[in-house]
C-alpha atoms as a PDB file:
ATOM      1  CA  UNK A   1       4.570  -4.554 -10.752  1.00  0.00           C
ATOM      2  CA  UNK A   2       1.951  -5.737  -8.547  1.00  0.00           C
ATOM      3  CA  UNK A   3       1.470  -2.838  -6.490  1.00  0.00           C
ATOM      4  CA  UNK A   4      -2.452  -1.912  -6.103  1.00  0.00           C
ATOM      5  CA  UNK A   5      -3.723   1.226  -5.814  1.00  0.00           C
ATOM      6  CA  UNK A   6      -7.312   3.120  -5.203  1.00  0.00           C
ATOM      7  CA  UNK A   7      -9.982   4.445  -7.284  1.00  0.00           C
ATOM      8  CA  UNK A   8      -9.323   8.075  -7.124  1.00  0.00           C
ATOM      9  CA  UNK A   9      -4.843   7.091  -7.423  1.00  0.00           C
ATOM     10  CA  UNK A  10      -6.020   5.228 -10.861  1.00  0.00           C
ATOM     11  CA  UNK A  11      -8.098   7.805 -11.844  1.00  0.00           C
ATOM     12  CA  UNK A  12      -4.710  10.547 -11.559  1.00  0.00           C
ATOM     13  CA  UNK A  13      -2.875   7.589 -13.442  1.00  0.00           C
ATOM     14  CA  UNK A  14      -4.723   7.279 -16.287  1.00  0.00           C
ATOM     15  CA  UNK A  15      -5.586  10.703 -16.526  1.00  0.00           C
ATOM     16  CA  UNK A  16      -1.438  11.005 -16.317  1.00  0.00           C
ATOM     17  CA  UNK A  17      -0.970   8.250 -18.913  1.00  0.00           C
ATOM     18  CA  UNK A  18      -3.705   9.831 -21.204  1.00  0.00           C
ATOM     19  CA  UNK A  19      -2.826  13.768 -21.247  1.00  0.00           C
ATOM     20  CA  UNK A  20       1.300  12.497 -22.064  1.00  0.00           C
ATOM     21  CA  UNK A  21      -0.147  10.605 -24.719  1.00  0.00           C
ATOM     22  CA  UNK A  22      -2.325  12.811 -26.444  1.00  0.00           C
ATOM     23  CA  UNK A  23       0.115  16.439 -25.427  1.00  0.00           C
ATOM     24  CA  UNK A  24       3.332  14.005 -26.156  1.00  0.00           C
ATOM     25  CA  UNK A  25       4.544  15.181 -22.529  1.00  0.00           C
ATOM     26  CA  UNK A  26       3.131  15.064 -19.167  1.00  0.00           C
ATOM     27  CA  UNK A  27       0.955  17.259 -17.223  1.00  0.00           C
ATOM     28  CA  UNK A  28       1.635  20.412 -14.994  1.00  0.00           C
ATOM     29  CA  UNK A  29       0.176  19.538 -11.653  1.00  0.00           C
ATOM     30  CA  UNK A  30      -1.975  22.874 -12.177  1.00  0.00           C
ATOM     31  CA  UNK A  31      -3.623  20.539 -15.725  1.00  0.00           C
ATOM     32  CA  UNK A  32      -4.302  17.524 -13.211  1.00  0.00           C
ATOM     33  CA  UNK A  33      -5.720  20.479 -10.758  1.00  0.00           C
ATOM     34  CA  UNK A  34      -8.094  22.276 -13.487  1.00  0.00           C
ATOM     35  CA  UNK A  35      -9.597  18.618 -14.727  1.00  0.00           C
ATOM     36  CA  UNK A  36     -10.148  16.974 -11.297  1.00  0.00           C
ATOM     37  CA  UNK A  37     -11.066  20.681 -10.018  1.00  0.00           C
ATOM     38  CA  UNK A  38      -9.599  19.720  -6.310  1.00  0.00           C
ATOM     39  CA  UNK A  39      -6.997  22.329  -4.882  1.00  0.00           C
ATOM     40  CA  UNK A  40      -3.446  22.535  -5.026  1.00  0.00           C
ATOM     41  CA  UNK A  41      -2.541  21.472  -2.302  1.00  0.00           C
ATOM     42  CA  UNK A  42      -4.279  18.173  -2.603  1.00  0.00           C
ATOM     43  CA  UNK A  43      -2.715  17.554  -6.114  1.00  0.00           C
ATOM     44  CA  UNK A  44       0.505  17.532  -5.064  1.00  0.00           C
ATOM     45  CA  UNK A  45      -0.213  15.263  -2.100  1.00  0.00           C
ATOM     46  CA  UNK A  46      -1.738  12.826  -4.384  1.00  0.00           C
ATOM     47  CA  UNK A  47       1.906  13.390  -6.804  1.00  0.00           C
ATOM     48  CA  UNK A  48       3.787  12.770  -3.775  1.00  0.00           C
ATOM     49  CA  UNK A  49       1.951   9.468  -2.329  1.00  0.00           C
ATOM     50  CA  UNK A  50       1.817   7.856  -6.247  1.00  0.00           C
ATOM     51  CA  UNK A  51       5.719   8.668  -6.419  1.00  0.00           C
ATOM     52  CA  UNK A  52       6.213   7.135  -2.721  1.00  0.00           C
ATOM     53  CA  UNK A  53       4.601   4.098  -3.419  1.00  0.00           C
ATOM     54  CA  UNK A  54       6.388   3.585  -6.741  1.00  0.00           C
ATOM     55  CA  UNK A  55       3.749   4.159  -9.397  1.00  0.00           C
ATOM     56  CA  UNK A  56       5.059   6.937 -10.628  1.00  0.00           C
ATOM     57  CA  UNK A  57       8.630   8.618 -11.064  1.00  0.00           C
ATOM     58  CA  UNK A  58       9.515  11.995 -11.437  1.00  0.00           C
ATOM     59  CA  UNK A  59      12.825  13.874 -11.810  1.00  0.00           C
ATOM     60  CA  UNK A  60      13.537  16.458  -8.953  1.00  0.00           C
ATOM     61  CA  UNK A  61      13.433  19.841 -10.064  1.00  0.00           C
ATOM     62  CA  UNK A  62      12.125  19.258 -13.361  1.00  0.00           C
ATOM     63  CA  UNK A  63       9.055  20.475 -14.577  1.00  0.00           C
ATOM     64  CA  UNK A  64       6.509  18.144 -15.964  1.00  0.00           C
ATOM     65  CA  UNK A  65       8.720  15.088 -15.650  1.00  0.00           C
ATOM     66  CA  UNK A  66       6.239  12.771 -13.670  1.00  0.00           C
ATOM     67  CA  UNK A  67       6.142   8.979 -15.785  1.00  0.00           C
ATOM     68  CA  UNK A  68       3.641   6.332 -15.055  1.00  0.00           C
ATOM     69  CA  UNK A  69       5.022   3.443 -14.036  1.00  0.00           C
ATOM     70  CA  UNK A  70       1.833   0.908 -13.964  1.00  0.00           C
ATOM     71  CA  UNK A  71       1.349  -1.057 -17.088  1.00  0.00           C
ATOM     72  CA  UNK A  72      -1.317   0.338 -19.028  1.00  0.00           C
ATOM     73  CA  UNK A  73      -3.417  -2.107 -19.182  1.00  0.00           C
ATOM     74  CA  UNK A  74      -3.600  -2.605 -15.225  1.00  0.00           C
ATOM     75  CA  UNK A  75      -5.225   1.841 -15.634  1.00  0.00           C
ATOM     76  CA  UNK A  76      -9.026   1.738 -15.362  1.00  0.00           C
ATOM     77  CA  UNK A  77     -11.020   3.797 -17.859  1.00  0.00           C
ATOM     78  CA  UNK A  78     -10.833   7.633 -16.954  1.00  0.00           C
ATOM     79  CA  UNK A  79     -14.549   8.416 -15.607  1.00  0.00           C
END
């Protein structure tokens, strides 16, 4: 994949990548909420653009079933 993405979007995907790694599933959007301390409303935004531009999936429905889809080495270190 060659898709880019911005600061802030590869901040959420690495912070994705890292909490399914180290909880062995992925985060509630209320665990992405508490550690970037933004609202929400604005978490789920951010879930829906990543998903519409194809760097991450997520099954419908399902709870915790969003999966990065950028390489990890292409994820800058989580700040």
């Amino acid at each position: 994949m060659g898709q880019t993405f911005t600061k802030l979007q590869g901040q959420y995907l690495t912070f994705i990548a890292m909490y399914t790694k180290l909880h062995r599933r992925p985060p509630a959007e209320a665990d992405i909420q508490a550690y970037f301390q933004v609202t929400p409303p604005s978490v789920h935004n951010m879930i829906v653009m990543l998903e519409r531009r194809g760097l991450i999936s997520k099954t419908p429905g399902a709870p915790r079933s969003i999966r990065v889809l950028v390489e990890p080495e292409r994820l800058p270190p989580l700040e």
